[in-house]
C-alpha atoms as a PDB file:
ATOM      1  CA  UNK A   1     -86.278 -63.071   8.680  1.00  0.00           C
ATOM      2  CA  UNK A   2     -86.100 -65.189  11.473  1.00  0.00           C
ATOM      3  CA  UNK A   3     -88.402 -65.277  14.796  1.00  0.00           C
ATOM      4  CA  UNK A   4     -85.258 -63.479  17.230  1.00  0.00           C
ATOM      5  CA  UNK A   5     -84.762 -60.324  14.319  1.00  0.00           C
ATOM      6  CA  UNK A   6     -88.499 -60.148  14.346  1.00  0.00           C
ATOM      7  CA  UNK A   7     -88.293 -59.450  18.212  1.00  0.00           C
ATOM      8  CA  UNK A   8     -85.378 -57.228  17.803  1.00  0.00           C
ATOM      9  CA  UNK A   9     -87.298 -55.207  15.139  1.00  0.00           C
ATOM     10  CA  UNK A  10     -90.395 -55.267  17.201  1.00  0.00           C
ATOM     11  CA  UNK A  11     -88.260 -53.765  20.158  1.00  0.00           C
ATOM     12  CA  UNK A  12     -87.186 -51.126  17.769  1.00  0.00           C
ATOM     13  CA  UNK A  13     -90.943 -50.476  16.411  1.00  0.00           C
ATOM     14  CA  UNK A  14     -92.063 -50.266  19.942  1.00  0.00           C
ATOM     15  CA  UNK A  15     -89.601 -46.719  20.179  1.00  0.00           C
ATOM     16  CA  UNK A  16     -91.589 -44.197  18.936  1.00  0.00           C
ATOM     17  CA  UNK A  17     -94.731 -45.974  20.538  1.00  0.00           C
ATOM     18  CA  UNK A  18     -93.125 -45.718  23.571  1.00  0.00           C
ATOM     19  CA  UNK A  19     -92.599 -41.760  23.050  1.00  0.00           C
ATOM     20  CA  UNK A  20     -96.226 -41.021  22.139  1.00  0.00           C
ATOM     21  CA  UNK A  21     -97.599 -43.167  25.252  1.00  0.00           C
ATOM     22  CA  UNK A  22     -95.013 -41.304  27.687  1.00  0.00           C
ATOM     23  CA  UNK A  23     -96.429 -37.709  26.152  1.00  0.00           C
ATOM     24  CA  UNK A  24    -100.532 -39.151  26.603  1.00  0.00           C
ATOM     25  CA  UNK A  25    -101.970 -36.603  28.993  1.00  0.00           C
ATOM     26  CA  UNK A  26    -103.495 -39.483  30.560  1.00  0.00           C
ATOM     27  CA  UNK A  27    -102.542 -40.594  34.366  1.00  0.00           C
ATOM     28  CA  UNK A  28    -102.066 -44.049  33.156  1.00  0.00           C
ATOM     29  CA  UNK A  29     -99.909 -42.637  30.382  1.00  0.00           C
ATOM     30  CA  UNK A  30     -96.447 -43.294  32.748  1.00  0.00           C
ATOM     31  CA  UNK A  31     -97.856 -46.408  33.758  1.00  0.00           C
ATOM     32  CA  UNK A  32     -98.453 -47.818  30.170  1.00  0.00           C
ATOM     33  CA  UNK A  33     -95.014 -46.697  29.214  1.00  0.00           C
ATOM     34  CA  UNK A  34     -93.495 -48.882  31.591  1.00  0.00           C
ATOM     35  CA  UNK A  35     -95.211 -51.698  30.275  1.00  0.00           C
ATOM     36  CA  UNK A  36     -93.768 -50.598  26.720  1.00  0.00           C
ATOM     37  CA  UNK A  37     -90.396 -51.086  28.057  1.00  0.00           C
ATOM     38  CA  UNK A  38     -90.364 -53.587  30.077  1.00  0.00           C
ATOM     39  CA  UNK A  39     -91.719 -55.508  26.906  1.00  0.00           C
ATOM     40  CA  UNK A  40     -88.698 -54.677  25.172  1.00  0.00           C
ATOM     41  CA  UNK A  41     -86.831 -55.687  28.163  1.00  0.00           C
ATOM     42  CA  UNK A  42     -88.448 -59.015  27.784  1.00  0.00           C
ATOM     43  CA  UNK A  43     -87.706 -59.080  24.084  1.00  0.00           C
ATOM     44  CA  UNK A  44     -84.122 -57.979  24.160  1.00  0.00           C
ATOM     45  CA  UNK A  45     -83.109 -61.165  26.837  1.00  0.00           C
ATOM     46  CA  UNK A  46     -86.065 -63.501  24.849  1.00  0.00           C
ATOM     47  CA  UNK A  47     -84.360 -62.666  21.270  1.00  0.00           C
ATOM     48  CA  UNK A  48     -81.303 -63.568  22.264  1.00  0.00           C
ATOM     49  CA  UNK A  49     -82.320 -66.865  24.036  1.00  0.00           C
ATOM     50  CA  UNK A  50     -84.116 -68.155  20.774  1.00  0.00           C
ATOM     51  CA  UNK A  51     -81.153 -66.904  18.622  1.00  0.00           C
ATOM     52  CA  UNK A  52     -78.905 -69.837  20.959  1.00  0.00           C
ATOM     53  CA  UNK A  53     -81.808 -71.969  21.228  1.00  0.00           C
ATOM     54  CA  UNK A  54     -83.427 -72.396  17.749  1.00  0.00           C
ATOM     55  CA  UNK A  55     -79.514 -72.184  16.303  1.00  0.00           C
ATOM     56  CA  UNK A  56     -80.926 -68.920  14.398  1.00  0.00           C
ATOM     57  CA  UNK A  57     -78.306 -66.583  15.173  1.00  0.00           C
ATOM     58  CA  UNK A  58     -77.743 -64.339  11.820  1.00  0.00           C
ATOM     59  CA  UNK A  59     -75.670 -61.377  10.946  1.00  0.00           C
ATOM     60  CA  UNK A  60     -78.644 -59.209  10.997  1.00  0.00           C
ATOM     61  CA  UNK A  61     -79.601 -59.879  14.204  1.00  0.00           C
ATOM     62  CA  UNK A  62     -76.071 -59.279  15.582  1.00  0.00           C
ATOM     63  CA  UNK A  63     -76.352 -55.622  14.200  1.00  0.00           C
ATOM     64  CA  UNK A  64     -79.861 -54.539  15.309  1.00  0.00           C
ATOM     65  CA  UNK A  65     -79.918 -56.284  18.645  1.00  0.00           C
ATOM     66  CA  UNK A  66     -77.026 -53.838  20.288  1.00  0.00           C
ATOM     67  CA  UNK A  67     -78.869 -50.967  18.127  1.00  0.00           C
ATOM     68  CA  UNK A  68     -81.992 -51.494  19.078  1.00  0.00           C
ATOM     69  CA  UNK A  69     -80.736 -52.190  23.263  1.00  0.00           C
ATOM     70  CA  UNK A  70     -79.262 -48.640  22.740  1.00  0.00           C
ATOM     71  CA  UNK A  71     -81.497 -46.691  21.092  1.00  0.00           C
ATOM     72  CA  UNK A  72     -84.589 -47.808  23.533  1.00  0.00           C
ATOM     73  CA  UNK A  73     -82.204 -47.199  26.676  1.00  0.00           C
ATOM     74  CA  UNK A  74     -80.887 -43.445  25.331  1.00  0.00           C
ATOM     75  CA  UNK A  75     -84.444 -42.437  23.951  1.00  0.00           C
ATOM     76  CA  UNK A  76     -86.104 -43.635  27.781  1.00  0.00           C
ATOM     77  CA  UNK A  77     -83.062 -41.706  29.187  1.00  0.00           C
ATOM     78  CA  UNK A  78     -84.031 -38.643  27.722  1.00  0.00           C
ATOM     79  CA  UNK A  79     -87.662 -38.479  28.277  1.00  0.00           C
ATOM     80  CA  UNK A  80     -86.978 -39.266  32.281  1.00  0.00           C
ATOM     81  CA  UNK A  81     -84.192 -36.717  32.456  1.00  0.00           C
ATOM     82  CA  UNK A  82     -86.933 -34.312  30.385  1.00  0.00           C
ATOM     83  CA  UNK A  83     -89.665 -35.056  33.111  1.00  0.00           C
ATOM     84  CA  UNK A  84     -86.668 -35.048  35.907  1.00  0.00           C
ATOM     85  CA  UNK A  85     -84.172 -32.111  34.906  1.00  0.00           C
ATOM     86  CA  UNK A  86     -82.014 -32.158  37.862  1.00  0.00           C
ATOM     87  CA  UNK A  87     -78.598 -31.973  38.075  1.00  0.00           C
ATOM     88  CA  UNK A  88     -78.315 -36.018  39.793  1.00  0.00           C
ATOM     89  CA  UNK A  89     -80.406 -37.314  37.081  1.00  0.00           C
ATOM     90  CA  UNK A  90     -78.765 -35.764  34.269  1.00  0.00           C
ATOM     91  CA  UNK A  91     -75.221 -36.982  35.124  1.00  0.00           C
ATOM     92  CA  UNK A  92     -75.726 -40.602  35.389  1.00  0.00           C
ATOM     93  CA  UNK A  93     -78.111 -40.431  32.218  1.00  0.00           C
ATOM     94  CA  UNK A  94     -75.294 -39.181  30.649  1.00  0.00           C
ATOM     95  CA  UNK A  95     -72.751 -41.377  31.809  1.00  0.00           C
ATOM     96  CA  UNK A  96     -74.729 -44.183  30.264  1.00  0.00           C
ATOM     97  CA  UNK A  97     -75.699 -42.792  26.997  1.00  0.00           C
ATOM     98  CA  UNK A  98     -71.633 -41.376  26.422  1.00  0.00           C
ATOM     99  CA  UNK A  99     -70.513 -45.023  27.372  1.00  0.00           C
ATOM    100  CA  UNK A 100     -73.106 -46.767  25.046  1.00  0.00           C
ATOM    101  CA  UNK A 101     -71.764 -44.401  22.177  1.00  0.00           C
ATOM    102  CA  UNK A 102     -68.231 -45.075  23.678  1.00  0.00           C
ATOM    103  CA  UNK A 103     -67.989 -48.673  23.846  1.00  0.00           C
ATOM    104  CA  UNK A 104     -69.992 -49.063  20.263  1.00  0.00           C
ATOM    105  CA  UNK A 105     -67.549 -47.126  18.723  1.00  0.00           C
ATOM    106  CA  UNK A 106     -64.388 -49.457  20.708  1.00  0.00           C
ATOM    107  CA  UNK A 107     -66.497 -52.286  19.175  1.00  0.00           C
ATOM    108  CA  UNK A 108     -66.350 -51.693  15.941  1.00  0.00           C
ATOM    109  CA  UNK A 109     -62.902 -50.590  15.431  1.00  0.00           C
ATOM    110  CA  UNK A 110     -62.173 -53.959  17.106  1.00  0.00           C
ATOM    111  CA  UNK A 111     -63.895 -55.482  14.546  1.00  0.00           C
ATOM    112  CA  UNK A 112     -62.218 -54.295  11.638  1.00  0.00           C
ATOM    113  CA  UNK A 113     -59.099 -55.120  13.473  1.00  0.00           C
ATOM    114  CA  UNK A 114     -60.617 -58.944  13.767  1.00  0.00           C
ATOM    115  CA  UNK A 115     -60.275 -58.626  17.645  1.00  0.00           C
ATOM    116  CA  UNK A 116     -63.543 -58.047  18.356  1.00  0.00           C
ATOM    117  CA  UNK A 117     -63.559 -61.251  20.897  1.00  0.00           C
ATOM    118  CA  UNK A 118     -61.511 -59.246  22.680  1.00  0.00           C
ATOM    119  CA  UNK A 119     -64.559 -56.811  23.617  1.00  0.00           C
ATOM    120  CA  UNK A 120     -67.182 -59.297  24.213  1.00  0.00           C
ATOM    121  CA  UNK A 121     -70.295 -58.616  26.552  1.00  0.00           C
ATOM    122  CA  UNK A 122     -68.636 -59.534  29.982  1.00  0.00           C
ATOM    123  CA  UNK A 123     -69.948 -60.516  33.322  1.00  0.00           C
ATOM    124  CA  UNK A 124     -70.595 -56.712  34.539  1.00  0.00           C
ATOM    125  CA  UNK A 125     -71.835 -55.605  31.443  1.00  0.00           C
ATOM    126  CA  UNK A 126     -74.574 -57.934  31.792  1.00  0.00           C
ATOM    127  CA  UNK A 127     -75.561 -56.895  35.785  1.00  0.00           C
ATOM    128  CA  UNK A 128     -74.673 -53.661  34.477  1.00  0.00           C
ATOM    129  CA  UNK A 129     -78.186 -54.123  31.734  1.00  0.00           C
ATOM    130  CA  UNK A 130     -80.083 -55.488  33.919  1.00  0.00           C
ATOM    131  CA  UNK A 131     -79.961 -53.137  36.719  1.00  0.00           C
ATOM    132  CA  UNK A 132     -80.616 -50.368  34.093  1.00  0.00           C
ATOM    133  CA  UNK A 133     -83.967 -51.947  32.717  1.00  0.00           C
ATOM    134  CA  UNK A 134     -85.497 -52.481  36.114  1.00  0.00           C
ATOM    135  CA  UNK A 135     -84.433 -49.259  36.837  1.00  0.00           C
ATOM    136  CA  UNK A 136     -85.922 -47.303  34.462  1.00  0.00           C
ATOM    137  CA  UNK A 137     -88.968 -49.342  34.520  1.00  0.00           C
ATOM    138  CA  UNK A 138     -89.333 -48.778  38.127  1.00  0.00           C
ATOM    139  CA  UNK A 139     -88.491 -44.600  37.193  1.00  0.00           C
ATOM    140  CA  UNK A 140     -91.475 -44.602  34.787  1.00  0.00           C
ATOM    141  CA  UNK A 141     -93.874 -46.484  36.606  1.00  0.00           C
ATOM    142  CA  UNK A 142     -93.539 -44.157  39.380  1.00  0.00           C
ATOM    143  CA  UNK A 143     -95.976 -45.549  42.125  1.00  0.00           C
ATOM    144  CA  UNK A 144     -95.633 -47.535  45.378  1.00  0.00           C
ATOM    145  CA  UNK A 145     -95.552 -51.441  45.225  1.00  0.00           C
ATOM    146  CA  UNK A 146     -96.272 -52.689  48.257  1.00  0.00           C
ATOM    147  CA  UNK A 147     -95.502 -49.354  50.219  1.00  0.00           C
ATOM    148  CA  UNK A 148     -92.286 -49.367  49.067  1.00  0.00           C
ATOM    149  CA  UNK A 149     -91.546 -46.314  46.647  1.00  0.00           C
ATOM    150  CA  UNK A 150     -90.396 -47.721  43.124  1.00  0.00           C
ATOM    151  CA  UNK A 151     -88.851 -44.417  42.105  1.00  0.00           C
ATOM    152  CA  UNK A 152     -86.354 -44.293  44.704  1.00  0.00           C
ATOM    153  CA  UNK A 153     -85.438 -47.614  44.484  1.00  0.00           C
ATOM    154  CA  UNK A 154     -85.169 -47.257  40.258  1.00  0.00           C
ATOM    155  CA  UNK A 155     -82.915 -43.407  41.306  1.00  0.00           C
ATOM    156  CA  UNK A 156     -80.795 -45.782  43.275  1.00  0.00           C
ATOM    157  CA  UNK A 157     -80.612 -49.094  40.742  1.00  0.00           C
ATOM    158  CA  UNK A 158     -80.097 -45.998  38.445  1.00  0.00           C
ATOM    159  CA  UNK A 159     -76.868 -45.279  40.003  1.00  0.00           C
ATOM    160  CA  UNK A 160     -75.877 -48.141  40.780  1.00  0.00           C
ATOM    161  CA  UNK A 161     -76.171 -48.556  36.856  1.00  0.00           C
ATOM    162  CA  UNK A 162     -74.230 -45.732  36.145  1.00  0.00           C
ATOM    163  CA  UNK A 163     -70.888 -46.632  38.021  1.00  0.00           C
ATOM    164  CA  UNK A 164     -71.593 -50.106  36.758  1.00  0.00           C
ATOM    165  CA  UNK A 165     -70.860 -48.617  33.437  1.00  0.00           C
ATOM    166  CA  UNK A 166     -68.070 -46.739  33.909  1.00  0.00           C
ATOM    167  CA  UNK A 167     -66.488 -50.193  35.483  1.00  0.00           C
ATOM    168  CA  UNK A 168     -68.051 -52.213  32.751  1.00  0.00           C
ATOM    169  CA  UNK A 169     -65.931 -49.417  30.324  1.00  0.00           C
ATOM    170  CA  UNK A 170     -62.766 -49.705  32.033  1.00  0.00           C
ATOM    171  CA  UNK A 171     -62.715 -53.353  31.234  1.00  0.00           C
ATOM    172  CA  UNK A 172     -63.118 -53.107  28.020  1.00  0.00           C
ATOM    173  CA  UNK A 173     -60.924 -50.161  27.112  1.00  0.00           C
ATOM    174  CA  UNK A 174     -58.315 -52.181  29.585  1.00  0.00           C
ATOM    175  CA  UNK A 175     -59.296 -55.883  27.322  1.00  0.00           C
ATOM    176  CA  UNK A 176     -59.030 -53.630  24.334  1.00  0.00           C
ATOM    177  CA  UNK A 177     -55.709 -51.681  24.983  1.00  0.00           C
ATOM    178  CA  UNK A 178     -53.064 -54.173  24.069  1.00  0.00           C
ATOM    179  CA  UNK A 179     -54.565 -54.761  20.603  1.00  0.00           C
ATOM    180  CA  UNK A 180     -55.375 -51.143  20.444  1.00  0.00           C
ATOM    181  CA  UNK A 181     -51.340 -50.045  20.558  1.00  0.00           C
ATOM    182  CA  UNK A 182     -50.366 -53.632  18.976  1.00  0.00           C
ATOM    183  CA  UNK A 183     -52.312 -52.053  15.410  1.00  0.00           C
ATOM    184  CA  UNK A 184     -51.274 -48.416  16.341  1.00  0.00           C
ATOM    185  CA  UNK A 185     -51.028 -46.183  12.716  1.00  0.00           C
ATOM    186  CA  UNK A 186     -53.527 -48.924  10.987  1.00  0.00           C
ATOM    187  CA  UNK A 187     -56.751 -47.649   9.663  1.00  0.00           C
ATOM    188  CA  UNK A 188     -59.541 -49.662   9.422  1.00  0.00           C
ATOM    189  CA  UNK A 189     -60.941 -49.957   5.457  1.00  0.00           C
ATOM    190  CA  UNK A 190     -57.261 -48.753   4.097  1.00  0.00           C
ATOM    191  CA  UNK A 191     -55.126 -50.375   2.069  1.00  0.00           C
ATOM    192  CA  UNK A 192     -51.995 -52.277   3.034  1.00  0.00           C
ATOM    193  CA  UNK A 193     -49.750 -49.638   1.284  1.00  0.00           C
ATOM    194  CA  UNK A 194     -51.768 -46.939   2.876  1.00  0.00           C
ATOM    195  CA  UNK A 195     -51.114 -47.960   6.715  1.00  0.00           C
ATOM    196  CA  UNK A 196     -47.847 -48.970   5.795  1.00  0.00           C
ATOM    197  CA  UNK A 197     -47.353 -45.079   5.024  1.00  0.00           C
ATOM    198  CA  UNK A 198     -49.353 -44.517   8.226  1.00  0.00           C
ATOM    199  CA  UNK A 199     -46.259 -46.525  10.085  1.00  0.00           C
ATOM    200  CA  UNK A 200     -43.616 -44.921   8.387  1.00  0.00           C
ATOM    201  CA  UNK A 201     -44.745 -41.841   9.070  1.00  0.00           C
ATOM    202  CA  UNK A 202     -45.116 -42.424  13.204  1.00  0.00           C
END
């Protein structure tokens, strides 16, 4: 159990901590709940960093640390659209928690196709998570920093997330395609004779 998975469970740990502090009937209750996140904000990029750094990168870190990313950003999604339900919040909280479902699930078929280099995190996907964190940080905190309004500037890094991810998606379904058609009839977890059936049959 190294030091980064100990992060990345902490960040998933923090979840349902998160949800109870959000529901406080407290006015500090918003405010704390931003802290919450941005901690696992801090977390997800210092995880990562040690993983390089202390050369303690393990399979079990490579699993939960995209899990954990996910299931903070969809369950902070959900509570904001919950507290927001308006048509222009709902669709870009949607667009980002369909294309976190979409591109896990283009992940992992690339994977048992041993292409899965062909997905890697690219240069948009990372603005792309960053813009989302401060974003919803800035949604659940809520108040004015320096008279400037944080929510509207975290509803318009929240778009700017959201078409960020769609562009971020078209890469990789466009990185992913050629392999995608290139294994066309093979199922992942068959056997050789079965997807030879599979071609046969096309």
């Amino acid at each position: 159990m190294t030091l980064p998975t100990q992060l990345t469970l902490l960040r998933i740990f923090l979840i349902p901590v998160f949800v109870i502090v959000f529901y406080l009937p407290y006015d500090w209750s918003l405010i704390a709940s931003a802290g919450i996140f941005g901690v696992a904000a801090i977390t997800d990029w210092l995880d990562g960093y040690l993983a390089r750094k202390l050369n303690q990168a393990s399979a079990l870190g490579a699993f939960l640390d995209p899990v954990a990313d996910k299931l903070m950003v969809a369950v902070a999604l959900v509570l904001l659209t919950q507290k927001h339900p308006t048509l222009y919040f709902a669709i870009p909280a949607a667009i980002i928690i369909c294309r976190e479902i979409a591109v896990s699930a283009l992940r992992e078929w690339m994977a048992e196709l041993g292409e899965s280099a062909s997905v890697a995190v690219s240069m948009v996907g990372k603005v792309k998570t960053t813009a989302q964190m401060i974003a919803i940080i800035l949604l659940l905190y809520a108040k004015p920093i320096a008279n400037i309004d944080s929510f509207y500037v975290g509803y318009v890094l929240f778009y700017v997330a959201a078409i960020l991810t769609l562009w971020s998606m078209v890469l990789y379904i466009n990185a992913a395609w050629p392999m995608l058609m290139r294994h066309k009839g093979v199922t992942p977890n068959k056997s050789s004779d079965d997807n030879d059936e599979n071609r046969d049959n096309q």
